[in-house]
Protein backbone atom coordinates (compact mmCIF):
# COMPACT_ATOMS: atom_id res chain seq x y z
CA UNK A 1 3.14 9.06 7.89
CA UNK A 2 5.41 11.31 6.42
CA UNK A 3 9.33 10.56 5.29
CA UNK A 4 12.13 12.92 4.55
CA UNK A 5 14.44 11.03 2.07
CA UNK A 6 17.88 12.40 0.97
CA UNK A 7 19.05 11.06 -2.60
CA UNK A 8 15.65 10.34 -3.56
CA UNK A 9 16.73 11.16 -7.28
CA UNK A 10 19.34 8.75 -7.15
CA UNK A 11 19.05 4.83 -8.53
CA UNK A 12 18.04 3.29 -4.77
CA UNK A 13 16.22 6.11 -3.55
CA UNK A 14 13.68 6.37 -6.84
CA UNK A 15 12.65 3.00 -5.65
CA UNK A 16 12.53 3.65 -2.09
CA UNK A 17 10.16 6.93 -3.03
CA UNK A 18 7.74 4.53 -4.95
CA UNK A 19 7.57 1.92 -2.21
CA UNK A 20 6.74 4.69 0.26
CA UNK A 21 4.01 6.33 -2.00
CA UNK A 22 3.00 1.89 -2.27
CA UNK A 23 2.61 1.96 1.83
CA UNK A 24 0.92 5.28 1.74
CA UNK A 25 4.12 7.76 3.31
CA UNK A 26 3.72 11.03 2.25
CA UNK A 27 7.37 12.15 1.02
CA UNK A 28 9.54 15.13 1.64
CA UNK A 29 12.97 15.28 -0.40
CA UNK A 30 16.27 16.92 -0.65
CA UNK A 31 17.68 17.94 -3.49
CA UNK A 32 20.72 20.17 -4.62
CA UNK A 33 19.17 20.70 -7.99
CA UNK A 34 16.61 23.82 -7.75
CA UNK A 35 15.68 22.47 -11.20
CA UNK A 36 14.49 19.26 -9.26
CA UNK A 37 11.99 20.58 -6.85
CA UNK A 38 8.62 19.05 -7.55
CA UNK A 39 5.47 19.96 -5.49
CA UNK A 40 2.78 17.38 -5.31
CA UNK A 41 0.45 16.36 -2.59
CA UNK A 42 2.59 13.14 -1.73
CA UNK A 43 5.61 14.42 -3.19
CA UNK A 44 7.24 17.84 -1.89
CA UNK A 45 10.77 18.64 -3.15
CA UNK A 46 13.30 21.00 -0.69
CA UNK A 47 16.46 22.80 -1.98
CA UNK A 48 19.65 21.92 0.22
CA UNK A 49 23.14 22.32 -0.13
CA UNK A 50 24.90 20.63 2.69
CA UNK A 51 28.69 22.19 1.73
CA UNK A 52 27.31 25.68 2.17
CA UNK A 53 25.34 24.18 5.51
CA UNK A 54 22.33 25.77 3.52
CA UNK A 55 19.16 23.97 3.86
CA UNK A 56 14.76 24.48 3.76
CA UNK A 57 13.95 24.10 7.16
CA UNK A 58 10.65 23.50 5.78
CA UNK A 59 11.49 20.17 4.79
CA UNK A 60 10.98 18.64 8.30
CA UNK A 61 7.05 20.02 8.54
CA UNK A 62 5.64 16.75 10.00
CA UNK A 63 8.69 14.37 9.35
CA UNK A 64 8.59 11.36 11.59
CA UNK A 65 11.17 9.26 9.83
CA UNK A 66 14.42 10.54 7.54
CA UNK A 67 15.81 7.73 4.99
CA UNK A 68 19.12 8.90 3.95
CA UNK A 69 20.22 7.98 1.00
CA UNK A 70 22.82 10.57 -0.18
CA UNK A 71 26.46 10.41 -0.47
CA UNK A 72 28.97 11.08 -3.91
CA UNK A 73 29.49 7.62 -5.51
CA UNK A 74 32.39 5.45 -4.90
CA UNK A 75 33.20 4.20 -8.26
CA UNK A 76 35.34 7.75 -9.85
CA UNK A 77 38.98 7.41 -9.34
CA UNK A 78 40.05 8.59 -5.88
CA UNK A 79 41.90 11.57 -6.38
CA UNK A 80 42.95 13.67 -2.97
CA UNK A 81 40.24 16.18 -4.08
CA UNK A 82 36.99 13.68 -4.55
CA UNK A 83 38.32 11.41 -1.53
CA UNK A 84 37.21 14.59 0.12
CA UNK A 85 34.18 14.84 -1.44
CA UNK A 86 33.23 11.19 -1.02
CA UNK A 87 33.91 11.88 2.63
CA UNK A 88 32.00 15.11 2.84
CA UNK A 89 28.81 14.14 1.10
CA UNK A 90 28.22 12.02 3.63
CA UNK A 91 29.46 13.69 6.73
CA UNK A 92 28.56 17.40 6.14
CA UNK A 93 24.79 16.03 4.98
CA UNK A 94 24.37 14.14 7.86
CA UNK A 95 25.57 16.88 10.49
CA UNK A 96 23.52 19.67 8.23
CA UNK A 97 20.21 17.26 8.93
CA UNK A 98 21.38 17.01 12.83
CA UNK A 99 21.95 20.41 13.25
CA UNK A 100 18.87 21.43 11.75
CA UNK A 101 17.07 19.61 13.97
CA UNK A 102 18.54 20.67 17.15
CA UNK A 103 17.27 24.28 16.66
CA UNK A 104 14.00 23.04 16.29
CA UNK A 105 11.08 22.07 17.32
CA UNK A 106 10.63 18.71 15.04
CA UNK A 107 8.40 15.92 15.00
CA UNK A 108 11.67 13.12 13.99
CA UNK A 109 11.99 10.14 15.97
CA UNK A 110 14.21 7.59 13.44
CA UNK A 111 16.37 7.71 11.08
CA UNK A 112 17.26 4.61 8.59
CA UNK A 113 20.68 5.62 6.69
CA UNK A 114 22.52 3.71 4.15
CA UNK A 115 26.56 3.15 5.13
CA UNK A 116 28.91 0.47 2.95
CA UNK A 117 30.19 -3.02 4.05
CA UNK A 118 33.23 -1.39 3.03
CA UNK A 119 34.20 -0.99 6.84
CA UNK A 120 34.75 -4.93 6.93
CA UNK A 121 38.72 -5.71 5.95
CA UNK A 122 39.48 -7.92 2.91
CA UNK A 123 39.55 -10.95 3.21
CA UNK A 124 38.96 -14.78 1.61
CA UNK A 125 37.99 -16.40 4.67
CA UNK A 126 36.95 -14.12 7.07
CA UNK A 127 32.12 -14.01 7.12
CA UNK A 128 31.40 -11.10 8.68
CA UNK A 129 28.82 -10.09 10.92
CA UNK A 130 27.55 -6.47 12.70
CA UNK A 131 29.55 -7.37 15.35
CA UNK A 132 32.52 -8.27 14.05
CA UNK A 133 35.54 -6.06 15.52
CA UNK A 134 37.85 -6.31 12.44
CA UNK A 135 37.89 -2.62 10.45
CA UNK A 136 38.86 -1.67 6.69
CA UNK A 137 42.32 0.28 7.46
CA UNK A 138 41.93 2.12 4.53
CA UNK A 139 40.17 4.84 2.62
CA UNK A 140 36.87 2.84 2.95
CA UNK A 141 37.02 2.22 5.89
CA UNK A 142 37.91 5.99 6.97
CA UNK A 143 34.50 6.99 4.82
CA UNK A 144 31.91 4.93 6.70
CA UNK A 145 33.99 5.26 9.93
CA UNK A 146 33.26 9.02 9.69
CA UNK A 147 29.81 8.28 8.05
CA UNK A 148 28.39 6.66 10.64
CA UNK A 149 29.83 8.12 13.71
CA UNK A 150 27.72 11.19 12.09
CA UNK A 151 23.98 9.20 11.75
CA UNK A 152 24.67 7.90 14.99
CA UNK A 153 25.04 10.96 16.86
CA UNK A 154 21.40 11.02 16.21
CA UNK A 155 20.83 9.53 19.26
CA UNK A 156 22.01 11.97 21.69
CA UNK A 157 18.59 13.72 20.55
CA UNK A 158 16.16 10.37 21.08
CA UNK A 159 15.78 10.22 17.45
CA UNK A 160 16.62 6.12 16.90
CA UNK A 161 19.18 5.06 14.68
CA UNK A 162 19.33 2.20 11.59
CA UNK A 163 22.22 2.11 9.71
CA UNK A 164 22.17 -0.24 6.78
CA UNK A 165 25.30 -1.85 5.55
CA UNK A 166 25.32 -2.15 1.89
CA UNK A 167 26.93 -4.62 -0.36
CA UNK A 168 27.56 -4.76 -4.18
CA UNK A 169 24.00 -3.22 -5.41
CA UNK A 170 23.00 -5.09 -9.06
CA UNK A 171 20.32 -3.06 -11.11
CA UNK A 172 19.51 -3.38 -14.42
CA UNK A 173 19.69 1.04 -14.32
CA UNK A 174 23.22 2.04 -13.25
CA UNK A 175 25.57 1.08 -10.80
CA UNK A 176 28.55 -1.12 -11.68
CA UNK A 177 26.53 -4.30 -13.09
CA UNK A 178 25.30 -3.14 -16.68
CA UNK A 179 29.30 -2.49 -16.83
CA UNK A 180 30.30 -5.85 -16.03
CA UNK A 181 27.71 -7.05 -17.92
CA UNK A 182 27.91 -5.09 -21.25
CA UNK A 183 31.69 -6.85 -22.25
CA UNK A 184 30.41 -10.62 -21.94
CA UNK A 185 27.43 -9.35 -23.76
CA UNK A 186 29.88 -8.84 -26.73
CA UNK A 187 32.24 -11.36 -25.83
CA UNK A 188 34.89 -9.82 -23.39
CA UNK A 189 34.27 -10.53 -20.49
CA UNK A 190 36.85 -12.03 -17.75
CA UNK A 191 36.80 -11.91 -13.91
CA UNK A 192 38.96 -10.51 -12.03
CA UNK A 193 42.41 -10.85 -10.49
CA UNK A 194 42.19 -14.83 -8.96
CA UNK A 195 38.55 -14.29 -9.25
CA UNK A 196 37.72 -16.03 -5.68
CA UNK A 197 37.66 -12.74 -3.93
CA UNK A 198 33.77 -12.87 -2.31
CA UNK A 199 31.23 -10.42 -3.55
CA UNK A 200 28.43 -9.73 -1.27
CA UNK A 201 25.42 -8.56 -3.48
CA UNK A 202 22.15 -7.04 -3.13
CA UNK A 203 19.29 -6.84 -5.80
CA UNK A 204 18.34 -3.05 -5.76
CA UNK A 205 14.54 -4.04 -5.55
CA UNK A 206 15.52 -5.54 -2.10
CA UNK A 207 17.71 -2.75 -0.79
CA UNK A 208 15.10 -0.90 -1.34
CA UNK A 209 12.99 -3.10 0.15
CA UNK A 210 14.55 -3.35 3.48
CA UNK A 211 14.76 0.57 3.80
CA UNK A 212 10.84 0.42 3.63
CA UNK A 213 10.84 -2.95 6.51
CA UNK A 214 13.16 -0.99 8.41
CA UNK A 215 10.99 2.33 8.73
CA UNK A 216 7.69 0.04 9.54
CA UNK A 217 9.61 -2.15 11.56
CA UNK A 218 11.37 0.94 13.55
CA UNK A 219 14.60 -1.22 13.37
CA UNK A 220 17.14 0.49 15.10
CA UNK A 221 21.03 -0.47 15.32
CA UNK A 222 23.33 -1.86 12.45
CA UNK A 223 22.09 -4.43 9.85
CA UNK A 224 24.01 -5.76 6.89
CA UNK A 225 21.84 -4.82 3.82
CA UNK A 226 23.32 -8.06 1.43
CA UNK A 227 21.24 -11.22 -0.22
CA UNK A 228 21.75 -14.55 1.83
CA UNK A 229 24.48 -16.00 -0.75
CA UNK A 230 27.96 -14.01 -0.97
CA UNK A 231 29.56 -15.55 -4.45
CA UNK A 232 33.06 -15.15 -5.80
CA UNK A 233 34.05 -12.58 -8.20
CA UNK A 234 34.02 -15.58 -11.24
CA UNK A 235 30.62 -16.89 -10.14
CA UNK A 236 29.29 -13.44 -10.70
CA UNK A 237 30.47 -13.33 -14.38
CA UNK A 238 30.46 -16.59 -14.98
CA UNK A 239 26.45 -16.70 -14.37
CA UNK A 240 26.00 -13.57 -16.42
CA UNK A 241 27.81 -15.05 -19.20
CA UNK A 242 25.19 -18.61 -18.68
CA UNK A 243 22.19 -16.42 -18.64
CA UNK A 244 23.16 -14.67 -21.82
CA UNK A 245 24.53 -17.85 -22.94
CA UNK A 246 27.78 -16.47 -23.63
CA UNK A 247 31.03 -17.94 -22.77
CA UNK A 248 34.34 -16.77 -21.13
CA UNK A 249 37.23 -17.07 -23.37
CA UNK A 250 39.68 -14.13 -21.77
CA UNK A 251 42.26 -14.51 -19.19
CA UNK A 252 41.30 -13.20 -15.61
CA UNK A 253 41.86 -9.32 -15.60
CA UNK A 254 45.39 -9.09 -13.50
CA UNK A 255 45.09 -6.42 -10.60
CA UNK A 256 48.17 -4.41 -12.10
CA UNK A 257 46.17 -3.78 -15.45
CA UNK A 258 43.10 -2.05 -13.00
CA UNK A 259 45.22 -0.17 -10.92
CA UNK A 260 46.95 1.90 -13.96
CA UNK A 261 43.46 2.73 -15.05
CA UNK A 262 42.00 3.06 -12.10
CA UNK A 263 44.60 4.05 -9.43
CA UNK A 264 43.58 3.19 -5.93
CA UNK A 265 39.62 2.62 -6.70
CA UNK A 266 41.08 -0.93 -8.19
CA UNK A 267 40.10 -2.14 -4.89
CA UNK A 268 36.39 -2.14 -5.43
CA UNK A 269 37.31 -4.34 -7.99
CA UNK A 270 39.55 -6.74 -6.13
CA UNK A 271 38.63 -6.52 -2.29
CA UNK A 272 37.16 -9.61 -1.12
CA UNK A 273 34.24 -9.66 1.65
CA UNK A 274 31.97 -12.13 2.37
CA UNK A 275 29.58 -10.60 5.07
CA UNK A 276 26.30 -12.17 7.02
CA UNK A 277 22.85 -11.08 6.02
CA UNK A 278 21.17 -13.55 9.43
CA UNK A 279 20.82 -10.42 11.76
CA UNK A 280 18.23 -8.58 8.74
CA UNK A 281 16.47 -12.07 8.44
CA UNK A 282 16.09 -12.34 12.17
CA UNK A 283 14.50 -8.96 12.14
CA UNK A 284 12.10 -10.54 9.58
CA UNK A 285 12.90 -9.82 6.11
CA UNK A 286 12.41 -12.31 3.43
CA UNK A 287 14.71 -11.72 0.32
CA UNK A 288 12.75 -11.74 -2.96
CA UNK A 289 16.48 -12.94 -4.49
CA UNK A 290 18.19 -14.70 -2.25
CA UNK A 291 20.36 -16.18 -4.71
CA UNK A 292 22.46 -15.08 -8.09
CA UNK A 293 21.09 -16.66 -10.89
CA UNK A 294 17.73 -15.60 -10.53
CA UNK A 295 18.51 -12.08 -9.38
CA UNK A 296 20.72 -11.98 -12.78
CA UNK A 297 18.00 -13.71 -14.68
CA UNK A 298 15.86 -10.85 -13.27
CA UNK A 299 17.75 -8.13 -14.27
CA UNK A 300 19.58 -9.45 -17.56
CA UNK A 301 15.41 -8.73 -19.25
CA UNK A 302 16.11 -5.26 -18.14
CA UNK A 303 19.45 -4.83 -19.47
């Protein structure tokens, strides 16, 4: 079989492009970078550049299944100018991709696409599920609002749809855990605000993981991509700190403190959502870390 993956350079999709070269998927990619094209037999790179609506048509030769991956990250401080970049990385990509394939004769019949559990409110009591009708009022919840309403129009063209939900990602290779971890490393390290807002995680090696399961599984529909075990904000350092056997001297990290530095994007920090992984582990999946401290454990060796 042969994938189309968008952000296949990025930290999830480098693992998602080995697990598909594991299970045999030849691999078509998107890039933005000319500089990043590679040609190999199981390997073919395509230039895009979804603001411009420019894109390889080439790309789809054969494509059964896209993975889409891309999107600007989250975690820059939200000025009026990269809100709409967040926002249009996401959207423009994902109409470019649609678009494309509605002039043309293509061989596509599903699409797996990441989206955010960011569309859930915050909350400290509130578990969350797919189906739950509560919605982020927000800037969050405005992104994967838009996001998805464009993967989902998808289906107007029989091409099924699987959008994946995504929690708090840990890797041992970017995202925001080597920077929580690197100030208890040295002795600085404090949670945040009350510290019993809920942080629903997800080891990268089974995000990426499920995107693979999803394509073989042809999931279609919405499935929260988080381990079994939300934990609060403190658990989360507090087990760091254990497995480096550190300890946490400093005051909790008030929320005023974040928001001077970090003007609205504090949130990520301090938004609390404690959301359902049963509808992924009905589907089958069975979580390699299901739980924090050896998903930390795993990654701390990395670190």
């Amino acid at each position: 079989m042969k994938v189309l993956i968008t952000g296949a350079t990025g930290m999830i999709g480098n693992k998602v492009v080995k697990l598909c070269h594991k299970a045999g998927f030849k691999v078509h990619y998107l890039t933005t970078s000319k500089k990043k094209i590679v040609s190999k037999e199981n390997y073919q790179g395509y230039y895009w550049n979804p603001s411009k609506g420019e894109i390889d048509t080439a790309c789809f030769d054969e494509v059964e299944v896209i993975i889409n991956l891309v999107g600007a990250t989250i975690a820059k401080r939200w000025t009026p100018g990269y809100r709409k970049t967040i926002i249009n990385s996401r959207v423009k990509s994902a109409n470019l991709l649609l678009e494309s394939i509605s002039t043309m004769k293509h061989t596509v019949r599903h699409i797996v696409s990441a989206s955010a559990i960011g569309i859930y409110p915050s909350s400290l009591q509130n578990y969350y599920k797919e189906t739950s009708k509560e919605q982020d009022l927000g800037f969050l919840g405005d992104v994967v609002n838009k996001w998805e309403y464009a993967v989902e129009k998808f289906n107007a063209l029989n091409v099924d749809v699987c959008i994946l939900r995504i929690g708090l990602v840990l890797s041992a290779k970017g995202g925001a855990y080597p920077k929580l971890a690197k100030p208890i490393k040295y002795g600085l390290g404090a949670a945040f605000g009350s510290g019993k807002q809920w942080q629903s995680w997800i080891h990268v090696d089974d995000l990426a993981a499920i995107f693979l399961y999803a394509v073989e599984q042809e999931l279609s529909g919405i499935f929260n991509a988080v381990a079994p075990n939300p934990v609060a904000n403190y658990k989360l350092v507090q087990c760091t700190a254990q497995e480096m056997d550190k300890k946490i001297y400093l005051p909790n990290v008030p929320r005023f403190v974040m928001y001077l530095l970090l003007g609205k994007m504090h949130r990520l920090l301090f938004d609390s959502q404690r959301v359902s992984s049963d509808k992924i582990q009905e589907a089958g999946y069975m979580f390699t870390y299901d739980n924090i401290q050896p998903a930390i454990a795993n990654l701390l060796k990395k670190i």
